[in-house]
PDB file of N, CA and C in Angstrom:
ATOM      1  N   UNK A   1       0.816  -1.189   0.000  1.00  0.00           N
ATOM      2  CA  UNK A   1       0.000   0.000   0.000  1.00  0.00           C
ATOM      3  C   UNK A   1       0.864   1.259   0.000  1.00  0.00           C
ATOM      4  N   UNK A   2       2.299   0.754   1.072  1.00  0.00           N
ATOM      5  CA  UNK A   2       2.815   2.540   0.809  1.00  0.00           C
ATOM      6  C   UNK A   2       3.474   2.701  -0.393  1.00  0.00           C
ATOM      7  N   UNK A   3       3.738   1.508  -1.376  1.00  0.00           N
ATOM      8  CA  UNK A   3       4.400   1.511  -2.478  1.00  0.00           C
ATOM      9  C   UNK A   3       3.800   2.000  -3.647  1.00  0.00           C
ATOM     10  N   UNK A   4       2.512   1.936  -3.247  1.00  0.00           N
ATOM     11  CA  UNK A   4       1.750   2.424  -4.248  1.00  0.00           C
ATOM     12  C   UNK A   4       1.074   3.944  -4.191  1.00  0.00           C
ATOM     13  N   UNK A   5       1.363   4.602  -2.751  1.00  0.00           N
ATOM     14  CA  UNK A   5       1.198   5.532  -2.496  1.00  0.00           C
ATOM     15  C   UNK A   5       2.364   6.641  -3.029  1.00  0.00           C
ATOM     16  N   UNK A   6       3.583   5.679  -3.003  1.00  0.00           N
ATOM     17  CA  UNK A   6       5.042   6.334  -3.394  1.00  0.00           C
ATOM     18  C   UNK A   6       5.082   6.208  -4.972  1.00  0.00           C
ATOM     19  N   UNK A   7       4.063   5.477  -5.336  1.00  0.00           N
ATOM     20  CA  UNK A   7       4.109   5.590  -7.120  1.00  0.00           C
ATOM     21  C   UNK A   7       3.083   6.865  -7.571  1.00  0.00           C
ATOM     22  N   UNK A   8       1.930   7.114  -6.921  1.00  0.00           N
ATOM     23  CA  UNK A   8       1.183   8.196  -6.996  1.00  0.00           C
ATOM     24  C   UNK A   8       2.071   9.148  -6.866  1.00  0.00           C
ATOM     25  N   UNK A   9       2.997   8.976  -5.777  1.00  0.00           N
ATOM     26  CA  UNK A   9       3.045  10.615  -5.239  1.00  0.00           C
ATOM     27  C   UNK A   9       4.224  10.706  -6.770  1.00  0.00           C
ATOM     28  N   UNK A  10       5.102  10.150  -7.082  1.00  0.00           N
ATOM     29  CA  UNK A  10       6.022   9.965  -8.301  1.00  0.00           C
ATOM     30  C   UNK A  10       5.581  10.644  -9.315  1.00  0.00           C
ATOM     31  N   UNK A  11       4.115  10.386 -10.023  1.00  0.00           N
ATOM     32  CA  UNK A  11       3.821   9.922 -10.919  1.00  0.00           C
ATOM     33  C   UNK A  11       3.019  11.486 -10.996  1.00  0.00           C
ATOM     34  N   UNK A  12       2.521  11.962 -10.099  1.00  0.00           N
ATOM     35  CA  UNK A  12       2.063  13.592  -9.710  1.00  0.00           C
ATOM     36  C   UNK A  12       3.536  14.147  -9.724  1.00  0.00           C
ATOM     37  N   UNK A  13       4.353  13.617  -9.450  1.00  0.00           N
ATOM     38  CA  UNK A  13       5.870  15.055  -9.097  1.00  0.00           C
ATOM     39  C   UNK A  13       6.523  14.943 -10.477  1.00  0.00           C
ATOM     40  N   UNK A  14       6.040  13.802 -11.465  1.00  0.00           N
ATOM     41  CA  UNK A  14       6.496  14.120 -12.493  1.00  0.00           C
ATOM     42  C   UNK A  14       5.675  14.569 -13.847  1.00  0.00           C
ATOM     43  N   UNK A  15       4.369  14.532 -13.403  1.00  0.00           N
ATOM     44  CA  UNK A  15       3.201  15.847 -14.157  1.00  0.00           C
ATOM     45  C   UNK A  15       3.438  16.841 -13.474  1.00  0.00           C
ATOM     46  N   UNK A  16       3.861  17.031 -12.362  1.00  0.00           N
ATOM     47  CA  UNK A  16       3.883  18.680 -12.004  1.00  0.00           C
ATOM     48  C   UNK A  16       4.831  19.284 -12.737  1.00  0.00           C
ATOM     49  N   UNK A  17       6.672  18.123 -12.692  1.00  0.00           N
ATOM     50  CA  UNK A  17       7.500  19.233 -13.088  1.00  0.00           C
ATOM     51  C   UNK A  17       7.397  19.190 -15.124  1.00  0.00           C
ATOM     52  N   UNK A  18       6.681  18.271 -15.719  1.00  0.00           N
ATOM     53  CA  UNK A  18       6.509  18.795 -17.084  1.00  0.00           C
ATOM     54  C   UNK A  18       5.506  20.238 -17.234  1.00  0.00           C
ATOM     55  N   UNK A  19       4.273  19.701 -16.530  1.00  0.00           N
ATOM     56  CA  UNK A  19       3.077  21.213 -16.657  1.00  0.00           C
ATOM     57  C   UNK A  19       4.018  22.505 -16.224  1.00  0.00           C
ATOM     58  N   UNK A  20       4.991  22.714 -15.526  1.00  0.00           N
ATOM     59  CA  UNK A  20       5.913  23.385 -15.325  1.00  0.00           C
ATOM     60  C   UNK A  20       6.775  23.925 -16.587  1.00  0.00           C
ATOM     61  N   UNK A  21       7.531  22.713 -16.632  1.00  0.00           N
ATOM     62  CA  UNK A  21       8.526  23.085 -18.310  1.00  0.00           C
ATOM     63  C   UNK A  21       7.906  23.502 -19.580  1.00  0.00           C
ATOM     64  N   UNK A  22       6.365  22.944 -19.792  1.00  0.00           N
ATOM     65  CA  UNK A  22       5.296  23.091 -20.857  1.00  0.00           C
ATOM     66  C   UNK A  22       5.147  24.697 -20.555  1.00  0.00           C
ATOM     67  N   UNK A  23       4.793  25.201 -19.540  1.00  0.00           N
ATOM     68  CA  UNK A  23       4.606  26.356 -18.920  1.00  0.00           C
ATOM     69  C   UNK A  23       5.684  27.512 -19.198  1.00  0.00           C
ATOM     70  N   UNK A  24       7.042  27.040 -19.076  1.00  0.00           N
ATOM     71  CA  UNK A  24       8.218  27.805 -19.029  1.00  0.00           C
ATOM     72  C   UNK A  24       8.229  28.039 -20.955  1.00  0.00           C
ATOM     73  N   UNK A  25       8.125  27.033 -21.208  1.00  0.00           N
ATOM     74  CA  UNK A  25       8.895  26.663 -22.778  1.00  0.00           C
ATOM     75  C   UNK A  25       7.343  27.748 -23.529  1.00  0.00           C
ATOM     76  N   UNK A  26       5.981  27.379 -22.993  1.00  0.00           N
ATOM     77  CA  UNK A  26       5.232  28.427 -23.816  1.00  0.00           C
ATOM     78  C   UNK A  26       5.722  30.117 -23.352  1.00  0.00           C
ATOM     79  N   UNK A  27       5.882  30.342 -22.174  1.00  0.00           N
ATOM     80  CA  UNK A  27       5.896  31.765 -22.194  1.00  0.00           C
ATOM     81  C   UNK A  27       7.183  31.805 -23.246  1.00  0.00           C
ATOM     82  N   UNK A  28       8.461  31.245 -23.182  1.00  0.00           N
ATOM     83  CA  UNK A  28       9.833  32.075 -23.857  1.00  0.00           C
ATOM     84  C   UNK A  28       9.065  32.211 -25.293  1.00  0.00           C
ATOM     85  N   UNK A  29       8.389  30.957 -25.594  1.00  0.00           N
ATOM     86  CA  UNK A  29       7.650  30.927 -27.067  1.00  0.00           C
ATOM     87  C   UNK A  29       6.952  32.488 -27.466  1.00  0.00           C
ATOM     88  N   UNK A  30       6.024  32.828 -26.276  1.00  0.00           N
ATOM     89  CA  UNK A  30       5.215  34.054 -26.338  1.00  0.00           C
ATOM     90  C   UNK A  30       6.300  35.041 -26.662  1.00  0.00           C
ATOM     91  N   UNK A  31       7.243  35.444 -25.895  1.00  0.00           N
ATOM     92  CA  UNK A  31       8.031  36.191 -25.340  1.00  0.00           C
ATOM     93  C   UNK A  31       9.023  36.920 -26.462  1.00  0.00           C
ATOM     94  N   UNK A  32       9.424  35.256 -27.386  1.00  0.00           N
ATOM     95  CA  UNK A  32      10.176  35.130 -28.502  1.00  0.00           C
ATOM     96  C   UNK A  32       9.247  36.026 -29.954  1.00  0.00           C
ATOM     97  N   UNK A  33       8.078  35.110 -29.902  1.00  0.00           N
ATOM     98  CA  UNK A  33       7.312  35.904 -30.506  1.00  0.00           C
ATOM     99  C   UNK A  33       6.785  37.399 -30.558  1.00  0.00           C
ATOM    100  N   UNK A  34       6.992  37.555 -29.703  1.00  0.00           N
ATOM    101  CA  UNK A  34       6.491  39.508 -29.611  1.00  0.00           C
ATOM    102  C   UNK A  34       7.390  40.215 -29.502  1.00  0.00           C
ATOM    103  N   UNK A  35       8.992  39.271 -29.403  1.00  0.00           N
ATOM    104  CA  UNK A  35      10.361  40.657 -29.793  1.00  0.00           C
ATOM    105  C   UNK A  35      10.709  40.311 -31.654  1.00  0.00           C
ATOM    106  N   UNK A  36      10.137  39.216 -31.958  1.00  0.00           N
ATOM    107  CA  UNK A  36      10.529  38.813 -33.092  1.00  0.00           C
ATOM    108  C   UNK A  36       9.394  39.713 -34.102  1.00  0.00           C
ATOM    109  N   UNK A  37       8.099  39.974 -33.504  1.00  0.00           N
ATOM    110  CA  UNK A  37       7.187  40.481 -34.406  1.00  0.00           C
ATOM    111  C   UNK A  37       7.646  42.304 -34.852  1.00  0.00           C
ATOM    112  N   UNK A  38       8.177  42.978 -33.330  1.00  0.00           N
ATOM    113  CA  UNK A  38       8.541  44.031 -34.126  1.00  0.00           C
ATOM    114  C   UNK A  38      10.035  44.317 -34.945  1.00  0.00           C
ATOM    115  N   UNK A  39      10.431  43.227 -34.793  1.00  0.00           N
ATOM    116  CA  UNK A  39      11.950  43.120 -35.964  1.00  0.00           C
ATOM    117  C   UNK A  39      11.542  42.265 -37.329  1.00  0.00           C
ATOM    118  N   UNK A  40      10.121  42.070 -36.994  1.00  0.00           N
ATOM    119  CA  UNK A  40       9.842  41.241 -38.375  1.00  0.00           C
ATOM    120  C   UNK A  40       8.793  42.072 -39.566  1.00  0.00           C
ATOM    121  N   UNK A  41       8.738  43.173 -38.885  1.00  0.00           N
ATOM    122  CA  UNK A  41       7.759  44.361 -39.193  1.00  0.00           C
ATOM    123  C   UNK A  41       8.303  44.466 -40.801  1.00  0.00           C
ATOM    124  N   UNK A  42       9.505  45.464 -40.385  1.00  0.00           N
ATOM    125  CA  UNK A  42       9.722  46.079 -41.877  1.00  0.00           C
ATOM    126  C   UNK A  42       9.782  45.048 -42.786  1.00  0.00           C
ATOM    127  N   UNK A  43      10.505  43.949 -42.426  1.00  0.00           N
ATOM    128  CA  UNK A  43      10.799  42.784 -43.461  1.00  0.00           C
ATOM    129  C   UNK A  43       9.298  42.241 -44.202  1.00  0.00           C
ATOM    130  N   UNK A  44       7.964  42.592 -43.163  1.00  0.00           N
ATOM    131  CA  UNK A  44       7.086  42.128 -43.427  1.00  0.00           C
ATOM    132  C   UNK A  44       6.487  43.177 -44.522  1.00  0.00           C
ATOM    133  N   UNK A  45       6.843  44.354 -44.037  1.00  0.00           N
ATOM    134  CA  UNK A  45       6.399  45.333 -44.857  1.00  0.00           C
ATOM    135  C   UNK A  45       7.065  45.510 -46.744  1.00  0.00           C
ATOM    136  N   UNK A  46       8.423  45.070 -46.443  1.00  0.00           N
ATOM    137  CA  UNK A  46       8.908  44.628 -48.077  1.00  0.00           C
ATOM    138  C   UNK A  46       8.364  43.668 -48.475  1.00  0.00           C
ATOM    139  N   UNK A  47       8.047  42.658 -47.917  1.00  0.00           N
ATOM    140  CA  UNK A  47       7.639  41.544 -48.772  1.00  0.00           C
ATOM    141  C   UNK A  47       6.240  42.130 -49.106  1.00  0.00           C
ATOM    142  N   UNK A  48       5.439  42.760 -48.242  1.00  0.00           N
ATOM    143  CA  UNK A  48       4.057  42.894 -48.891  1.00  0.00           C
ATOM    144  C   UNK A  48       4.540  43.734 -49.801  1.00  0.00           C
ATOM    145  N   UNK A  49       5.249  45.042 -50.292  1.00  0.00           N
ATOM    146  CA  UNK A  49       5.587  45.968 -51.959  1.00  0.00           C
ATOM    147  C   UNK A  49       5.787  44.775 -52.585  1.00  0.00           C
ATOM    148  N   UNK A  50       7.189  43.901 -52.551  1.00  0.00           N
ATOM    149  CA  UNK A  50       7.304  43.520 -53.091  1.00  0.00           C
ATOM    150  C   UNK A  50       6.414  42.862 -54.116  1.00  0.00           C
ATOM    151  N   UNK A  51       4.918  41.984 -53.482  1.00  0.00           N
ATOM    152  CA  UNK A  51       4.459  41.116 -53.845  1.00  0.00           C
ATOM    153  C   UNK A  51       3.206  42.233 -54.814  1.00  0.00           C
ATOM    154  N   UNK A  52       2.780  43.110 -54.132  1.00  0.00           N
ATOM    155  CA  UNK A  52       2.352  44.429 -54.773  1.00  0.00           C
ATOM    156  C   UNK A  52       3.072  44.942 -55.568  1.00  0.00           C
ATOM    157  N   UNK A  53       4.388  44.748 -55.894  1.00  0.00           N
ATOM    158  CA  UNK A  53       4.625  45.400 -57.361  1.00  0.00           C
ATOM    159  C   UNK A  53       4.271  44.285 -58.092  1.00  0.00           C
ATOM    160  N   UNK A  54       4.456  42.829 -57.763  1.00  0.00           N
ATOM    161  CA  UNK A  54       4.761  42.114 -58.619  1.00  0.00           C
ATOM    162  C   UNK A  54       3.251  41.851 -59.478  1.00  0.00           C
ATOM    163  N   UNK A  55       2.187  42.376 -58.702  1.00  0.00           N
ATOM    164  CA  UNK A  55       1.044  42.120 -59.099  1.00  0.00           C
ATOM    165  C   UNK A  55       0.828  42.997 -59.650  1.00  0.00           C
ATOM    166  N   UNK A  56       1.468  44.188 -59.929  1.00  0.00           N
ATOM    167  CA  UNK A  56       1.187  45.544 -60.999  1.00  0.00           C
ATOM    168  C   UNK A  56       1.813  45.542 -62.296  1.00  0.00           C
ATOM    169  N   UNK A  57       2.505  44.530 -61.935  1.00  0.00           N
ATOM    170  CA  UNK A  57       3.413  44.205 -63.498  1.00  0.00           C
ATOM    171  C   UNK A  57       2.581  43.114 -63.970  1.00  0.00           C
ATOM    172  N   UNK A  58       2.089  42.121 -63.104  1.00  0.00           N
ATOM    173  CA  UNK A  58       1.666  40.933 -63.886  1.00  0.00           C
ATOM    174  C   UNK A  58       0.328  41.968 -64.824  1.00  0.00           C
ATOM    175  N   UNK A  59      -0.508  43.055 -63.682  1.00  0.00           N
ATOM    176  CA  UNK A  59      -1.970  43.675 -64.277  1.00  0.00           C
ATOM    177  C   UNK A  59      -1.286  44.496 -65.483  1.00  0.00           C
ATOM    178  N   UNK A  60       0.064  45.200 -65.814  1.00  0.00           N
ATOM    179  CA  UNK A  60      -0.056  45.888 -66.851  1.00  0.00           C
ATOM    180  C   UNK A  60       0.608  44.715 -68.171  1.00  0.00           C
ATOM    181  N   UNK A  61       1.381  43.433 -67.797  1.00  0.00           N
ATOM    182  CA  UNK A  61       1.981  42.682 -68.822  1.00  0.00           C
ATOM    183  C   UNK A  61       0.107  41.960 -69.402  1.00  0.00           C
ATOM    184  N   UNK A  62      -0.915  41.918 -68.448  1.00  0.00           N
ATOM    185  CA  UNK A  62      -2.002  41.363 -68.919  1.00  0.00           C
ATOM    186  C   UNK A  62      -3.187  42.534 -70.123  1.00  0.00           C
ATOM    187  N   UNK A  63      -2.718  43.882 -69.564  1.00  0.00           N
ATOM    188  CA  UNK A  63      -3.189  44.696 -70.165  1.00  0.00           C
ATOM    189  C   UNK A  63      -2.830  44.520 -71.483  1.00  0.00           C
ATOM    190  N   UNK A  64      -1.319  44.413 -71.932  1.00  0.00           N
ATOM    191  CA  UNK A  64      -0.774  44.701 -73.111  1.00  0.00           C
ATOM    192  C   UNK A  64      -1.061  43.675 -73.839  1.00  0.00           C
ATOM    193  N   UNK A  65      -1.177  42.577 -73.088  1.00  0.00           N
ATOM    194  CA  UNK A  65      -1.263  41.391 -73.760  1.00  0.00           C
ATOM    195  C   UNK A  65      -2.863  41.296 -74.701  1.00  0.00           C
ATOM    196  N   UNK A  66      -4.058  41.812 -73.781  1.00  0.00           N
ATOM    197  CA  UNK A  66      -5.192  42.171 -74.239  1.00  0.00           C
ATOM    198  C   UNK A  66      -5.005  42.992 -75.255  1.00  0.00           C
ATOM    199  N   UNK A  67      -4.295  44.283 -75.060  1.00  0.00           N
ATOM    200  CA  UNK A  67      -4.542  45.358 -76.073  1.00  0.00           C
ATOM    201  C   UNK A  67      -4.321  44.487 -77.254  1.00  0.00           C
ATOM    202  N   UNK A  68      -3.242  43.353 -77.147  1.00  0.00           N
ATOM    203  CA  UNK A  68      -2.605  43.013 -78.799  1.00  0.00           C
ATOM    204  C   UNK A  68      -3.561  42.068 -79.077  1.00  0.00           C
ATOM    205  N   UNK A  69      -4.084  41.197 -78.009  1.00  0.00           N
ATOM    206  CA  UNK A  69      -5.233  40.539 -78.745  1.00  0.00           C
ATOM    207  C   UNK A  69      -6.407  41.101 -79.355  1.00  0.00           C
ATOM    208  N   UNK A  70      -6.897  42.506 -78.568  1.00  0.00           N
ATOM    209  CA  UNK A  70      -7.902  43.045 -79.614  1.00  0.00           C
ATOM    210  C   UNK A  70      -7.559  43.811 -80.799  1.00  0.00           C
ATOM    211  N   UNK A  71      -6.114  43.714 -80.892  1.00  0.00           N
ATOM    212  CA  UNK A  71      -5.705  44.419 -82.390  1.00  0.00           C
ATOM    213  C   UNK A  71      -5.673  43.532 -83.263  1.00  0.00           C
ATOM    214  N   UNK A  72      -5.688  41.999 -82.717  1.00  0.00           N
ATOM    215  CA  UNK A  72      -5.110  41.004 -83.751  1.00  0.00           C
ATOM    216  C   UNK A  72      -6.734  40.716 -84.083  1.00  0.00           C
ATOM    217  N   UNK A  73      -7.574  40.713 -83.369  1.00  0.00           N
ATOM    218  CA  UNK A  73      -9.237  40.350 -82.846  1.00  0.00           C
ATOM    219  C   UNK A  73      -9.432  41.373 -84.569  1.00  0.00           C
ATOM    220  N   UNK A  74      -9.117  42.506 -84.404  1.00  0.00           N
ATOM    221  CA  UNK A  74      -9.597  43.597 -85.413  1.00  0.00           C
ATOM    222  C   UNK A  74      -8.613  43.749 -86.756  1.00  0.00           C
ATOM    223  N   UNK A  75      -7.616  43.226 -86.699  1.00  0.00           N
ATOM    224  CA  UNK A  75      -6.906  42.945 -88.087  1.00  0.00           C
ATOM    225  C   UNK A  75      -7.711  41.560 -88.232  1.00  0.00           C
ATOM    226  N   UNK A  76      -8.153  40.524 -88.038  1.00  0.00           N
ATOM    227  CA  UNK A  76      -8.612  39.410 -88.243  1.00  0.00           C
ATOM    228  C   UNK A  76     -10.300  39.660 -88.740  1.00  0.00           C
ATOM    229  N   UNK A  77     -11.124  40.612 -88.731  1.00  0.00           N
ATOM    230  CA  UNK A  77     -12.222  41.028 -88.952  1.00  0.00           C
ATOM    231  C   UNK A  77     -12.446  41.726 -89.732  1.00  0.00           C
ATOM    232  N   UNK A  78     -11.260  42.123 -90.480  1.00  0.00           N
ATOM    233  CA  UNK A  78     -11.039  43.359 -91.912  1.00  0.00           C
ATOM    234  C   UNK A  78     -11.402  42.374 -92.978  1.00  0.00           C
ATOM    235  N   UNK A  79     -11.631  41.094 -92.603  1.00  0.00           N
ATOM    236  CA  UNK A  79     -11.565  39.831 -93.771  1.00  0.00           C
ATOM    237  C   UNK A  79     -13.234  40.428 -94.444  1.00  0.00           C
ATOM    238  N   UNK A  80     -12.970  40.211 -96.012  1.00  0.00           N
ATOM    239  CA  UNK A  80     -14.480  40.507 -96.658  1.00  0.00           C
ATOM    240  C   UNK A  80     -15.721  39.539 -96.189  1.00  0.00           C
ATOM    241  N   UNK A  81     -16.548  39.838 -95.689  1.00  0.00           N
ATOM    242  CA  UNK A  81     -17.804  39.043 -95.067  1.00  0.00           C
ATOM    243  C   UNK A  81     -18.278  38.423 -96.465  1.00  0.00           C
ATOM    244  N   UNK A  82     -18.741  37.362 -96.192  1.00  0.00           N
ATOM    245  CA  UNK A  82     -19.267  36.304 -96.889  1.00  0.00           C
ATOM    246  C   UNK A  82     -20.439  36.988 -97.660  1.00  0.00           C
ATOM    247  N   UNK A  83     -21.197  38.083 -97.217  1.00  0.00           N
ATOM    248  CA  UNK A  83     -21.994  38.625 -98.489  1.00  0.00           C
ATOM    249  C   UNK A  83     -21.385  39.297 -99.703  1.00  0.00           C
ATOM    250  N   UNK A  84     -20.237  40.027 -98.968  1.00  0.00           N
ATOM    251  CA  UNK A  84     -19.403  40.353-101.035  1.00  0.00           C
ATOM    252  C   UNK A  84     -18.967  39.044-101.622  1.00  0.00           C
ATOM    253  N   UNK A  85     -18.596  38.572-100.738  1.00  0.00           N
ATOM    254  CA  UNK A  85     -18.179  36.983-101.676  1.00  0.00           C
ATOM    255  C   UNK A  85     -18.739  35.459-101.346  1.00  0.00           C
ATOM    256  N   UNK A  86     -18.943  34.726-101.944  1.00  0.00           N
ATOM    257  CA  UNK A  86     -19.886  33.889-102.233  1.00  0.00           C
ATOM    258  C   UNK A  86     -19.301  32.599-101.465  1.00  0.00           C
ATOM    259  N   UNK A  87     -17.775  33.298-100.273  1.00  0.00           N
ATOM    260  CA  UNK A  87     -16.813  31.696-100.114  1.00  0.00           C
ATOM    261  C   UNK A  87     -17.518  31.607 -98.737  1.00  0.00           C
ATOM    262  N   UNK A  88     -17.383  29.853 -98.597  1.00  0.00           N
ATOM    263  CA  UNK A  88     -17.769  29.528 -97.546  1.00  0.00           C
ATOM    264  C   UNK A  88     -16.902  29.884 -96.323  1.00  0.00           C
ATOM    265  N   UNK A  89     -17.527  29.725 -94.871  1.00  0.00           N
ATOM    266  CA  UNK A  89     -16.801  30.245 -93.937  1.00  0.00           C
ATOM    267  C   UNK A  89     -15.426  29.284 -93.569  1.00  0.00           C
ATOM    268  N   UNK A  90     -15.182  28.255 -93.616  1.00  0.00           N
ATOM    269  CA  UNK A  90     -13.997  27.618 -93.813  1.00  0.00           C
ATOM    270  C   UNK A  90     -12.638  28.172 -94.256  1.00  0.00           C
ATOM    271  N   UNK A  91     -13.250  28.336 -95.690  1.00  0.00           N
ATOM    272  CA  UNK A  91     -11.951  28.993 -96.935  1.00  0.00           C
ATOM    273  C   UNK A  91     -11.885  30.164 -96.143  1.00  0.00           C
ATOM    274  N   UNK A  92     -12.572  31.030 -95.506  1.00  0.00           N
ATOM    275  CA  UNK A  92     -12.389  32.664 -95.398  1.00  0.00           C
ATOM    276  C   UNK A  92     -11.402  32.550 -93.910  1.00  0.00           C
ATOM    277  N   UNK A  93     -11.402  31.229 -93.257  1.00  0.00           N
ATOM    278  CA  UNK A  93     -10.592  31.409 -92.006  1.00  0.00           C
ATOM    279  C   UNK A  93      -9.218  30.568 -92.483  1.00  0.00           C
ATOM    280  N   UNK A  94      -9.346  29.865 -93.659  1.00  0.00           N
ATOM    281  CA  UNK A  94      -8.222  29.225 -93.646  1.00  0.00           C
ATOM    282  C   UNK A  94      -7.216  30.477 -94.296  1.00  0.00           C
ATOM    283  N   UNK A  95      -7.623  31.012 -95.224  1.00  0.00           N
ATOM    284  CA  UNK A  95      -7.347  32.196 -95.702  1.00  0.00           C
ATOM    285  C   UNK A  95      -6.661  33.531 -95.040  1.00  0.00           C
ATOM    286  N   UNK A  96      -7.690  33.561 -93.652  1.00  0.00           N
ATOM    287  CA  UNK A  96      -6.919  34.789 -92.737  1.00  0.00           C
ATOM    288  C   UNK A  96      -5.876  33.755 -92.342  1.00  0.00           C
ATOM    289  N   UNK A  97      -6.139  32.638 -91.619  1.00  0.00           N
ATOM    290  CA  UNK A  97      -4.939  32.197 -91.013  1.00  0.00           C
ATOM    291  C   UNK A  97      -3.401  31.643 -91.643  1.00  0.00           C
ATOM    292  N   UNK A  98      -3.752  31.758 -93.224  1.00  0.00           N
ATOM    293  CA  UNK A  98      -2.285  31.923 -93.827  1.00  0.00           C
ATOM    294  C   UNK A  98      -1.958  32.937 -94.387  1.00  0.00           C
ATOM    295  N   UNK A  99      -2.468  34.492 -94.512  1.00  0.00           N
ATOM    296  CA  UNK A  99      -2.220  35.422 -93.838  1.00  0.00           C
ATOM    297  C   UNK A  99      -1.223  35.498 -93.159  1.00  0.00           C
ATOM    298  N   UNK A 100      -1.892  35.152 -91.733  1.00  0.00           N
ATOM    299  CA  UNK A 100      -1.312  34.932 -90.330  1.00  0.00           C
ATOM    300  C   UNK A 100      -0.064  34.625 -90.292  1.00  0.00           C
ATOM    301  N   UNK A 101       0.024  33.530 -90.829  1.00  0.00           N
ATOM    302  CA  UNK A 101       1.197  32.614 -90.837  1.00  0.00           C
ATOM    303  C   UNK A 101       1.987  33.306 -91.348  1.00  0.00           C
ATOM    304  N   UNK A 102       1.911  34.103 -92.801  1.00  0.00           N
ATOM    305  CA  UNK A 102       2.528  34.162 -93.693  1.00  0.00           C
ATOM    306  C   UNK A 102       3.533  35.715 -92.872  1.00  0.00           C
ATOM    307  N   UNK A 103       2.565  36.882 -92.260  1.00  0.00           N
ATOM    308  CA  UNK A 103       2.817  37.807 -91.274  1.00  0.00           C
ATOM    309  C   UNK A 103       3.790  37.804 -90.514  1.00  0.00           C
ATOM    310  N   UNK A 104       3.425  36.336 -89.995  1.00  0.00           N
ATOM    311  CA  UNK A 104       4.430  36.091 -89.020  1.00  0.00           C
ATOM    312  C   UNK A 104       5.323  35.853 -89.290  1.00  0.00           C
ATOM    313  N   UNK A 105       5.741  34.703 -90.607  1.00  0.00           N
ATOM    314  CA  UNK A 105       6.839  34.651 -90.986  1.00  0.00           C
ATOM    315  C   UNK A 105       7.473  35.944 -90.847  1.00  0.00           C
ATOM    316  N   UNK A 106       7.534  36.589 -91.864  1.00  0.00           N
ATOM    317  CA  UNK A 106       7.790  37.610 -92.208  1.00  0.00           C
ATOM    318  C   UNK A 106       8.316  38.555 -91.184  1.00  0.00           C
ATOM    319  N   UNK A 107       7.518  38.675 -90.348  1.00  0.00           N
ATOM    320  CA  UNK A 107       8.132  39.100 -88.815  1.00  0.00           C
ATOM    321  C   UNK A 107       9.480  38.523 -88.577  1.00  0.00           C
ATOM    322  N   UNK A 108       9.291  37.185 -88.367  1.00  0.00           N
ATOM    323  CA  UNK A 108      10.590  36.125 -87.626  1.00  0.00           C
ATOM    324  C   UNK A 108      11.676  36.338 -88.315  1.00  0.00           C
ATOM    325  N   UNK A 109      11.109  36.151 -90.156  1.00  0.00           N
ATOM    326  CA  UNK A 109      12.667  37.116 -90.980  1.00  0.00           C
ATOM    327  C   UNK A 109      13.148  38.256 -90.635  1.00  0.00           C
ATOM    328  N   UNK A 110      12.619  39.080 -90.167  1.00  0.00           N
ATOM    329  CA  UNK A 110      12.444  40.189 -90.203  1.00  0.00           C
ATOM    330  C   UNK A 110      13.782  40.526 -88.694  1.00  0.00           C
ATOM    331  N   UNK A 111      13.216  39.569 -87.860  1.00  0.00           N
ATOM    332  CA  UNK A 111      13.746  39.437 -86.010  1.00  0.00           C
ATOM    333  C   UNK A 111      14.917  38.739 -86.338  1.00  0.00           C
ATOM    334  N   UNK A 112      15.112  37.769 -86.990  1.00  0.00           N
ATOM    335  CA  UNK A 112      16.273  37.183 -87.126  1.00  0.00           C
ATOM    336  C   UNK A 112      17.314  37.979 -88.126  1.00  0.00           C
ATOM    337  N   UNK A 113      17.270  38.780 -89.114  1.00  0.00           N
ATOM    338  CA  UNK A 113      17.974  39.715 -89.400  1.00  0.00           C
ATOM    339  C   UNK A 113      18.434  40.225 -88.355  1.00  0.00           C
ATOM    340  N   UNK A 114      17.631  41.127 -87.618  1.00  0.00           N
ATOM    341  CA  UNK A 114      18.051  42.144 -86.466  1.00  0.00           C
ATOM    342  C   UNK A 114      19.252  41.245 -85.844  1.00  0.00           C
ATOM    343  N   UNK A 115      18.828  40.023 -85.507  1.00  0.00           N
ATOM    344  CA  UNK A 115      19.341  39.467 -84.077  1.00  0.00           C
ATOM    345  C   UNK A 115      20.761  39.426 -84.690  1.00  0.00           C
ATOM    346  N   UNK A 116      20.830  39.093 -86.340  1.00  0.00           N
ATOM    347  CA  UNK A 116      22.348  38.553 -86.702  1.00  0.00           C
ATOM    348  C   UNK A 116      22.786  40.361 -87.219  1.00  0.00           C
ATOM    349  N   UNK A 117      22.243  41.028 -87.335  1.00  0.00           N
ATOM    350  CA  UNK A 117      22.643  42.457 -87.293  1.00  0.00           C
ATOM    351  C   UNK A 117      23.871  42.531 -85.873  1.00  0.00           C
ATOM    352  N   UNK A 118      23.035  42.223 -84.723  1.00  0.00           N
ATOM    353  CA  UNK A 118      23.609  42.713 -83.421  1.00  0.00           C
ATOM    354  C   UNK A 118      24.918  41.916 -83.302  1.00  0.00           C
TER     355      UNK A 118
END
């Protein structure tokens, strides 16, 4: 009986001294945390520009990107509508799109000169 009284009392003195260390180890945690938050300020404050510029470049690289699709949208619509001419809608897209092709080439000659220019 007292052996088992000496395992209780054990078995309490060694939940007391963890709820203790659990105790110690959260405050430095707290403690750590609230000298670390105002040295983590400014750093916090660059990363938010940072991530704010990066989203003003992605909104104006998306702008430009639109603008050229509705220019290409409106060079692609200059094509003669099927009431001046009698072609089916097929031929009239295969038509813009070697065009297209042909444009582009022409471009890429155009870029690859430059590049062997430089």
């Amino acid at each position: 009986m007292i052996a088992l009284a000496l395992l209780f009392v054990l078995i309490i003195g060694l939940l007391s001294v963890i709820v203790r260390l659990l105790q110690r180890y959260f405050e430095a945690y707290v403690d750590l945390d609230n000298a670390d938050n105002d040295s983590r300020l400014p750093h916090y404050l660059e990363l938010q520009n940072e991530i704010l510029s990066r989203c003003r470049k992605k909104e104006e690289i998306n702008t430009v990107i639109n603008e050229r699709l509705m220019e290409m949208e409106r060079k692609l619509h200059k094509i003669p509508s099927e009431e001046n001419h009698p072609k089916e809608g097929a031929e009239i897209l295969t038509q813009s799109l070697k065009q297209l092709l042909a444009s582009t080439m022409n471009l890429l000659k155009v870029k690859s000169r430059d590049d062997h220019d430089l």
